[in-house]
C-alpha atoms as a PDB file:
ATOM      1  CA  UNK A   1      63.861 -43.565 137.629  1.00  0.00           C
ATOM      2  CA  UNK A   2      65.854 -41.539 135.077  1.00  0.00           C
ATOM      3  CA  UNK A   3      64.322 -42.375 131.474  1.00  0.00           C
ATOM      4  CA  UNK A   4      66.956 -41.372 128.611  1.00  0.00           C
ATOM      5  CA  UNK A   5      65.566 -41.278 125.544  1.00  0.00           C
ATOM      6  CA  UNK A   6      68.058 -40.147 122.546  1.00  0.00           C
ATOM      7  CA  UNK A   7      65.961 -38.654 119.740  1.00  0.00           C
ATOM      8  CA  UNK A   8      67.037 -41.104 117.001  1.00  0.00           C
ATOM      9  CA  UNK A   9      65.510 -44.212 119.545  1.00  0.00           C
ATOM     10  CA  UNK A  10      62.446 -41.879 120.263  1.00  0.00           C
ATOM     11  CA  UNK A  11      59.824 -44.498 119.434  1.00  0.00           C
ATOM     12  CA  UNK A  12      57.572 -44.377 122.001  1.00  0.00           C
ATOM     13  CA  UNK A  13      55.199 -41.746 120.960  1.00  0.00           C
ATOM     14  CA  UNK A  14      52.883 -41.664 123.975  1.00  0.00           C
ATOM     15  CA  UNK A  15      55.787 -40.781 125.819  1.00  0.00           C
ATOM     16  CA  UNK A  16      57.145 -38.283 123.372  1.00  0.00           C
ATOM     17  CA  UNK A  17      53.142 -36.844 123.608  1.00  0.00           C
ATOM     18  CA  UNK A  18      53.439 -36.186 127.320  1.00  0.00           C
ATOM     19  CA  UNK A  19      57.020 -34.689 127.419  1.00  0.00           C
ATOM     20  CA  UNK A  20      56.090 -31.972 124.492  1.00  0.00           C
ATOM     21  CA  UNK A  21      52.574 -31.351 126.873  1.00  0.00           C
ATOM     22  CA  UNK A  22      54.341 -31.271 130.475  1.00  0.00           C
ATOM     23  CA  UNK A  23      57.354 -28.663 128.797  1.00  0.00           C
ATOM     24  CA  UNK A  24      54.561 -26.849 127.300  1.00  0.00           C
ATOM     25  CA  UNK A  25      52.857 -26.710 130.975  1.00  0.00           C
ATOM     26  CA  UNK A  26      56.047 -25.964 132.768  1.00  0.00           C
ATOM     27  CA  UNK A  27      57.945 -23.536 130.238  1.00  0.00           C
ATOM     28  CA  UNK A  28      54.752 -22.006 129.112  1.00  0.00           C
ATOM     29  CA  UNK A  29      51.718 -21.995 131.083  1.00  0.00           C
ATOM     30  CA  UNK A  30      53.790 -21.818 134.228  1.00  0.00           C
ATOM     31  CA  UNK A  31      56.558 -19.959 133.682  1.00  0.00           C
ATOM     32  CA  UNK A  32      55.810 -17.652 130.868  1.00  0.00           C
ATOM     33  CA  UNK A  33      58.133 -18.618 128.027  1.00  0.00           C
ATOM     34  CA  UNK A  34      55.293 -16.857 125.397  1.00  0.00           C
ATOM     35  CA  UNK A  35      58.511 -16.978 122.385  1.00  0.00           C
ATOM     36  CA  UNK A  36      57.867 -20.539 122.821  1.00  0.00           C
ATOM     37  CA  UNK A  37      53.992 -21.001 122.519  1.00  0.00           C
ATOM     38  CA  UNK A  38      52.405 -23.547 120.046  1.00  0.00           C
ATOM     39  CA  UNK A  39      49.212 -23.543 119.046  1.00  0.00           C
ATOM     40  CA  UNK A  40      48.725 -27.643 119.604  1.00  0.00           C
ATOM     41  CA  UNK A  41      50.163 -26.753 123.124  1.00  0.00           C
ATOM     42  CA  UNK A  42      53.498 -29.115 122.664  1.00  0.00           C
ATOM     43  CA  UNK A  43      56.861 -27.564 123.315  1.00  0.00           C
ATOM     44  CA  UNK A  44      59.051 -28.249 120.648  1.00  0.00           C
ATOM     45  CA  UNK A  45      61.594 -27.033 118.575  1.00  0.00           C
ATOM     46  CA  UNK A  46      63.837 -27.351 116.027  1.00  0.00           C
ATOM     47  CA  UNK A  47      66.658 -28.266 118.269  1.00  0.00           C
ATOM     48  CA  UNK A  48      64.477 -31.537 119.758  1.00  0.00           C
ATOM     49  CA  UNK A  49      65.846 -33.748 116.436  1.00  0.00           C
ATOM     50  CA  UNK A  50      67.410 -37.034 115.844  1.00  0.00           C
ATOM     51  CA  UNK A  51      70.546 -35.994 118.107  1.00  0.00           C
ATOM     52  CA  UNK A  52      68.554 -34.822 121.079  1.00  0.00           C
ATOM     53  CA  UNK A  53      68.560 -36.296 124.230  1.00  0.00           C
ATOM     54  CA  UNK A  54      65.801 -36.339 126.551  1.00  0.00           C
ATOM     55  CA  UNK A  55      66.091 -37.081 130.316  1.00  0.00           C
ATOM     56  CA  UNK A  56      62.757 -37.820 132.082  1.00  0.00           C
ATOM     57  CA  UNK A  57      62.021 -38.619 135.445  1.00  0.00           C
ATOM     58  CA  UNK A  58      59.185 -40.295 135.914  1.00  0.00           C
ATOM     59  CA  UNK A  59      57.162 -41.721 139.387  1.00  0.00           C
ATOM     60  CA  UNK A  60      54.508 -44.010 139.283  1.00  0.00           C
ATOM     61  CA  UNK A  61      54.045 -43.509 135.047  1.00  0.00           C
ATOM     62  CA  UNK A  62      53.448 -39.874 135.314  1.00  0.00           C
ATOM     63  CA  UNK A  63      56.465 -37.027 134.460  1.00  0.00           C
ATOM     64  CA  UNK A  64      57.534 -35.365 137.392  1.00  0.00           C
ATOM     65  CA  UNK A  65      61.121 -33.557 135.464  1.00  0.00           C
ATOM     66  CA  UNK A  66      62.724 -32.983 132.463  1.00  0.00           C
ATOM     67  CA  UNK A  67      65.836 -32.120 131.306  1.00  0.00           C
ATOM     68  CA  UNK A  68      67.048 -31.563 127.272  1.00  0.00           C
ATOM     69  CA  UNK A  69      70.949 -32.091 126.537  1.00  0.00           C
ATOM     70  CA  UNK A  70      71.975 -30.998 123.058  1.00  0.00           C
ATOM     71  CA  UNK A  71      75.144 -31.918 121.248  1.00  0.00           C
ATOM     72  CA  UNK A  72      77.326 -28.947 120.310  1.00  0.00           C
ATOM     73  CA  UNK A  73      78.910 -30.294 117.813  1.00  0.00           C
ATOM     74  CA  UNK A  74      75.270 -29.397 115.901  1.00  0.00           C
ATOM     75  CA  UNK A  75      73.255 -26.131 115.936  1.00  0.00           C
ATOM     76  CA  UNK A  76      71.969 -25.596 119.187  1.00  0.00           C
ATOM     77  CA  UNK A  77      70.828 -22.225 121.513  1.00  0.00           C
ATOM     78  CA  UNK A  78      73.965 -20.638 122.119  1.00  0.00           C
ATOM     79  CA  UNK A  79      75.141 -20.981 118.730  1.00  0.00           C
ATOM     80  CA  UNK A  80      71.876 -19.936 116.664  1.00  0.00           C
ATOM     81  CA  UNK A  81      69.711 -17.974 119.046  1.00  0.00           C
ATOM     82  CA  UNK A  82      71.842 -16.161 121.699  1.00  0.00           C
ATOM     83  CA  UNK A  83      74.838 -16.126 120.420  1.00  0.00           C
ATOM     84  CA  UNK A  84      75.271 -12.305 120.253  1.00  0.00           C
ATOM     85  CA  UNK A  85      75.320 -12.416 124.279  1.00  0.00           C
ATOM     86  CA  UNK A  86      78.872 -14.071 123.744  1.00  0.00           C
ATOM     87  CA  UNK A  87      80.420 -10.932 122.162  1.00  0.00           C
ATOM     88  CA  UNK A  88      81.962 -12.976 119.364  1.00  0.00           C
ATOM     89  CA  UNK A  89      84.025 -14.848 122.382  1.00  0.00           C
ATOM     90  CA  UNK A  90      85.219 -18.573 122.158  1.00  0.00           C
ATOM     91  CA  UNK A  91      82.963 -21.228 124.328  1.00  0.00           C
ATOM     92  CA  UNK A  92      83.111 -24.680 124.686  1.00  0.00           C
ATOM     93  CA  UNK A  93      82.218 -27.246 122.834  1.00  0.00           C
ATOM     94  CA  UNK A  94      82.899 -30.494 121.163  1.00  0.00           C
ATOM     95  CA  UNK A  95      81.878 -34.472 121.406  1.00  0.00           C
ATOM     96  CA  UNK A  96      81.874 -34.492 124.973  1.00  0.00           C
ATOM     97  CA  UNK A  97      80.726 -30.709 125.711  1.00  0.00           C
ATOM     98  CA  UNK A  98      76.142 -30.644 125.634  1.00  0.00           C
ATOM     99  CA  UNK A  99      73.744 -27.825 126.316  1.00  0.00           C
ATOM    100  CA  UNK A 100      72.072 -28.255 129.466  1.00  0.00           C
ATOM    101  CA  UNK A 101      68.449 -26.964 129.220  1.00  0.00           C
ATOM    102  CA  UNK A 102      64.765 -27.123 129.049  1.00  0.00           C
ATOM    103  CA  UNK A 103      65.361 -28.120 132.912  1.00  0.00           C
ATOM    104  CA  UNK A 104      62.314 -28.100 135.638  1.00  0.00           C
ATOM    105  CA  UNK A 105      60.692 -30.306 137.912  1.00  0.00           C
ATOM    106  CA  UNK A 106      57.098 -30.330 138.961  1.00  0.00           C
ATOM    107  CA  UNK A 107      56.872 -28.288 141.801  1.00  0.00           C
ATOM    108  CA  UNK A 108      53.688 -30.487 143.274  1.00  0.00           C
ATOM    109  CA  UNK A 109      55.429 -34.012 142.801  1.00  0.00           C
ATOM    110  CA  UNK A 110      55.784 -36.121 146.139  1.00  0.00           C
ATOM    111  CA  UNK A 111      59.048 -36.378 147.756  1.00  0.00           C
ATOM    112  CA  UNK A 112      60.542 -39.900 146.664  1.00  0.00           C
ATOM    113  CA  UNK A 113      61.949 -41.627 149.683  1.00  0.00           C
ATOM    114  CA  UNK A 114      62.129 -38.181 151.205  1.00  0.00           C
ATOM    115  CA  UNK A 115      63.775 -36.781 148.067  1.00  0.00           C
ATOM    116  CA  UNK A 116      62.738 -33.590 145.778  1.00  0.00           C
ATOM    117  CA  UNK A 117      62.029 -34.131 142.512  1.00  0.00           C
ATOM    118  CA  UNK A 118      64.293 -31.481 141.343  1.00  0.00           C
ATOM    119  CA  UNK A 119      67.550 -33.009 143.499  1.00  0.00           C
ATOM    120  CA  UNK A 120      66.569 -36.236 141.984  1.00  0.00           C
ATOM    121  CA  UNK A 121      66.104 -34.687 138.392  1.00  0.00           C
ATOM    122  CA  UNK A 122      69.747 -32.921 138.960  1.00  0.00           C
ATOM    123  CA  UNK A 123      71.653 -36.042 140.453  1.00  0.00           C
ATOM    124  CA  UNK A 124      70.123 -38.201 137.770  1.00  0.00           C
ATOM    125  CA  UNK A 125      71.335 -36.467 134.822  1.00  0.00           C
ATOM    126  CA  UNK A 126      74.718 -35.373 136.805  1.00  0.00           C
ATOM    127  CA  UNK A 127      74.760 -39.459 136.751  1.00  0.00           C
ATOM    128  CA  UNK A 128      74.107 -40.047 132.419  1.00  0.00           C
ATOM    129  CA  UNK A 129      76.960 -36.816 131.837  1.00  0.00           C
ATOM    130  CA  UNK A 130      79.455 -38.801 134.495  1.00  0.00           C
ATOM    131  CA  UNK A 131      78.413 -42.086 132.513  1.00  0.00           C
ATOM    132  CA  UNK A 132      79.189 -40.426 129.401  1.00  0.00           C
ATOM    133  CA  UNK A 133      82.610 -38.860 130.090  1.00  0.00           C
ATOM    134  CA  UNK A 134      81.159 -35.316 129.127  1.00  0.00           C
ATOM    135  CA  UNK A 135      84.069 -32.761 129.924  1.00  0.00           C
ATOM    136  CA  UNK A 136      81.545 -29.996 130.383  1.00  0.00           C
ATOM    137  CA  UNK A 137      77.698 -28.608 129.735  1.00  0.00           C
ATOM    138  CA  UNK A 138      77.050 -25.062 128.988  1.00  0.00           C
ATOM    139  CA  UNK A 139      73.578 -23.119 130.162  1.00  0.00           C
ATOM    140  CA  UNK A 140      72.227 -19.911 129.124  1.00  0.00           C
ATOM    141  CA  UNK A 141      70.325 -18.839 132.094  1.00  0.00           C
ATOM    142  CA  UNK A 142      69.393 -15.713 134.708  1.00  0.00           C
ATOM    143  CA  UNK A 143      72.741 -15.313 136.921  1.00  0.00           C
ATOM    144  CA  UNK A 144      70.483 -16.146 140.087  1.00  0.00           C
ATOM    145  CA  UNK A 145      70.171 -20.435 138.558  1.00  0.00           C
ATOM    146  CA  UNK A 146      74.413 -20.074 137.646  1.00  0.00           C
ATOM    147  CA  UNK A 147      74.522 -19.107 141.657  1.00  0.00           C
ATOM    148  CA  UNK A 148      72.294 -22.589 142.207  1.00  0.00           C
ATOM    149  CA  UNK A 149      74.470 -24.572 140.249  1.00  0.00           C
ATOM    150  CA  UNK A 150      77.628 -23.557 142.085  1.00  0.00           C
ATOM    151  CA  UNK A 151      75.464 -24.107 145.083  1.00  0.00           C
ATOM    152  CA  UNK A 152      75.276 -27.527 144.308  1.00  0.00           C
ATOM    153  CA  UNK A 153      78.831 -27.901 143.895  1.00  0.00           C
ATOM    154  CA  UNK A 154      79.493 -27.606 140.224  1.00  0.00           C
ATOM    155  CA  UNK A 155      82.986 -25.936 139.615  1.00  0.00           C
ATOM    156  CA  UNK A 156      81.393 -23.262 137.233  1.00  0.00           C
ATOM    157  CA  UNK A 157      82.974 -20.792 134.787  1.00  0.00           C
ATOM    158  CA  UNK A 158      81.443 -17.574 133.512  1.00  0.00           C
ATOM    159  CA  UNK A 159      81.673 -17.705 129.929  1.00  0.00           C
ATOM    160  CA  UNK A 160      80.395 -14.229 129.682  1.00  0.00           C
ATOM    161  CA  UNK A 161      78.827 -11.093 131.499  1.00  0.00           C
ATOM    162  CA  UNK A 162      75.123 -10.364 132.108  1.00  0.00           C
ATOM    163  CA  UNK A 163      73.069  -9.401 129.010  1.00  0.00           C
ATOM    164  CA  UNK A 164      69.753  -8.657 128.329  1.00  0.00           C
ATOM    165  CA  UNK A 165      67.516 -11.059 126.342  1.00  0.00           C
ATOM    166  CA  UNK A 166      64.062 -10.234 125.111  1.00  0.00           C
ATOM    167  CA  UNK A 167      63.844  -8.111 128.539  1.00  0.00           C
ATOM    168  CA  UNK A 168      65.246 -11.222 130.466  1.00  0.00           C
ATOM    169  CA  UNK A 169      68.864 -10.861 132.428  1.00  0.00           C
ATOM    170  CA  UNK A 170      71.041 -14.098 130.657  1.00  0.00           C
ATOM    171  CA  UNK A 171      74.290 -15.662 131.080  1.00  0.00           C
ATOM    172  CA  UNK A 172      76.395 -18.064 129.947  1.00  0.00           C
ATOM    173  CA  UNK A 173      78.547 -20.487 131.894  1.00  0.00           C
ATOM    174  CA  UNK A 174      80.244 -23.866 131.285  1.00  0.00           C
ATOM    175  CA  UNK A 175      79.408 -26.028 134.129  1.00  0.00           C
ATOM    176  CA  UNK A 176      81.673 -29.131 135.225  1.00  0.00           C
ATOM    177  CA  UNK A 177      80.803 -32.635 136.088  1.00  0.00           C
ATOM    178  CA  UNK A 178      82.537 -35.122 138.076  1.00  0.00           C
ATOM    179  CA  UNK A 179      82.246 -38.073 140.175  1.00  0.00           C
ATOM    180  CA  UNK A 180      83.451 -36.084 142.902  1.00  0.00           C
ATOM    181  CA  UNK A 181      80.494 -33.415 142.488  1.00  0.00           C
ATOM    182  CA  UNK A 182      77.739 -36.713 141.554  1.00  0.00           C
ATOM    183  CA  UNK A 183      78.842 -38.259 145.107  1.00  0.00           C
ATOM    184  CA  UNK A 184      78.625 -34.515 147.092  1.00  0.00           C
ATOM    185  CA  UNK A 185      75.335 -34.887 145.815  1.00  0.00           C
ATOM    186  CA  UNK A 186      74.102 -38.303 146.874  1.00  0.00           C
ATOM    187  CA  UNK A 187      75.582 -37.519 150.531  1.00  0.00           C
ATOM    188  CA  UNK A 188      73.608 -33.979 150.114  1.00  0.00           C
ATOM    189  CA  UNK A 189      70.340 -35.362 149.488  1.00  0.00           C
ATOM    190  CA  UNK A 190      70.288 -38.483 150.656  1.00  0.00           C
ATOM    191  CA  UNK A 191      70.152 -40.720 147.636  1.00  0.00           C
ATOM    192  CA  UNK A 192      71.236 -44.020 148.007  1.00  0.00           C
ATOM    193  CA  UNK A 193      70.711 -45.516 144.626  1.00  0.00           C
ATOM    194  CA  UNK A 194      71.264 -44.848 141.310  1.00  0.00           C
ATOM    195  CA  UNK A 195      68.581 -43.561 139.159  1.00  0.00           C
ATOM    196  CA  UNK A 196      69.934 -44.600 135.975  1.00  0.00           C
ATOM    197  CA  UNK A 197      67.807 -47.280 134.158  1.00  0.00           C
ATOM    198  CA  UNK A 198      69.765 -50.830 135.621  1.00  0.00           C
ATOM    199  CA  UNK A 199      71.319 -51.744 132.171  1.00  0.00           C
ATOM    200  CA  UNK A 200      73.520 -48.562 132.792  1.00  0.00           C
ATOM    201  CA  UNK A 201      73.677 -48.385 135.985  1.00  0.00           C
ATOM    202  CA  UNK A 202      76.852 -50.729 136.561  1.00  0.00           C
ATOM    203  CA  UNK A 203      79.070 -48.307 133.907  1.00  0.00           C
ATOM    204  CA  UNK A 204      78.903 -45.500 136.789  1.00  0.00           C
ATOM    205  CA  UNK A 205      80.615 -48.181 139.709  1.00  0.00           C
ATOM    206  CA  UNK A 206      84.634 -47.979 139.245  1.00  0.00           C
ATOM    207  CA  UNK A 207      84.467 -44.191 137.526  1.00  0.00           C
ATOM    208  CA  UNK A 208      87.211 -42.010 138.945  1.00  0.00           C
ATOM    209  CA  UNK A 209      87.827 -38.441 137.872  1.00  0.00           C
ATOM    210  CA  UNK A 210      89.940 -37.178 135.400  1.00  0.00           C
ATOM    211  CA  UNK A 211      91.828 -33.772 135.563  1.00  0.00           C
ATOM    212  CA  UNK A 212      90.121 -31.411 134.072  1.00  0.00           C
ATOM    213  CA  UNK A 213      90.928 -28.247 132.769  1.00  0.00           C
ATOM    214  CA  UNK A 214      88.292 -25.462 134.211  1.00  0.00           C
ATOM    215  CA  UNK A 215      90.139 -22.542 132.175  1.00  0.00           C
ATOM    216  CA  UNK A 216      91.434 -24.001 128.672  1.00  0.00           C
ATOM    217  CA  UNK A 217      91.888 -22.603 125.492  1.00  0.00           C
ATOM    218  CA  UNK A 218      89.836 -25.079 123.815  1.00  0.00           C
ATOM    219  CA  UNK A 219      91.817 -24.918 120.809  1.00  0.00           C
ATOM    220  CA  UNK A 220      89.776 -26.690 118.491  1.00  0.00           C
ATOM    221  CA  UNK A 221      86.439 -27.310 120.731  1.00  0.00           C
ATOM    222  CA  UNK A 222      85.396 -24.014 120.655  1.00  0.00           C
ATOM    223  CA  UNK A 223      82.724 -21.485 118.827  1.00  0.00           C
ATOM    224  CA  UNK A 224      83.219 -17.683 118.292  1.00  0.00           C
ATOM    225  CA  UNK A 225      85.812 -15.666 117.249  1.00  0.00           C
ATOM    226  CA  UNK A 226      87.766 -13.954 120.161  1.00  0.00           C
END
């Protein structure tokens, strides 16, 4: 199941204590995010606040993914540490529009009813930003993961080119979801329920897509200056 925990409800500390330990082992320890070491080994930062939200899948009580969706209508990456990769262009963002990161699955966690753990961490939180209406997410990530996520069906804009990061190639895209892309992945991977916690789960049944926009001006909803 698909624990979301939104940073001002974050009172379970136990459970906050093993996310900041199992991003620490992921982003850190196994794949080599040094920028981001602590001392106490647990990842944090100053974006995990009152406004964060948290999206943990857990199996049998232990963590087996993790996702982090920020609200850019606050500071968050793209606006306060990479935003000189955007070239001073306009990006979206807005009430409906979250960051996508902080995203990996353990790589030794069982298959779930013959599932990954990373297609069940991806469906599950394509499931909370369908519940929540969210028009789009934007990522920051190496061009090969923007090629996954169009893999997976996401209609996905480039929000601008290549650059180089602390030595690391980066992009930025603005990825949409839909009910259309959430069911391509239940048929895809063969999940057959929900993995929303059940007091949500019946908000999902009856959502139909919207038209969206994939190339708008943005108007108000948007960062930069070009």
């Amino acid at each position: 199941m698909l624990q979301i925990i939104h940073g001002k409800h974050a009172n379970d500390q136990a459970l906050m204590e093993a996310i900041w330990r199992y991003r620490h082992r992921r982003f850190v320890e196994e794949l080599g995010w040094e920028a981001i070491r602590r001392v106490d080994e647990r990842e944090r930062d100053a974006y995990d606040t009152s406004r964060t939200i948290h999206l943990v899948l857990t199996h049998r009580h232990s963590i087996i993914g993790y996702s982090r969706l920020l609200p850019t209508t606050f500071p968050h990456l793209l606006s306060e540490v990479y935003p000189e990769i955007m070239e001073g262009k306009r990006y979206p963002c807005g009430p409906r529009v979250f960051e996508w990161g902080r995203c990996a699955a353990e790589k030794k966690a069982p298959r779930i009813d013959n599932v990954a753990a990373v297609d069940l961490l991806m469906t599950g939180v394509l499931e909370f930003l369908v519940l929540v209406g969210a028009e789009a997410v934007i990522i920051e990530a190496h061009p090969k993961l923007v090629e996954m996520m169009k893999g997976r069906g996401y209609p996905i804009r480039h929000l601008c080119k290549p650059a180089l990061y602390n030595g690391e190639t980066m992009v930025a895209a603005a990825v949409y979801p839909s009910a259309t892309v959430l069911q391509h992945h239940r048929l895809a991977y063969g999940i057959t329920q929900s993995l929303l916690p059940p007091n949500l789960q019946w908000r999902l049944n009856g959502i139909r897509d919207l038209p969206v926009d994939h190339h708008p001006i943005w108007k108000d909803s948007t960062r930069g200056t070009g």
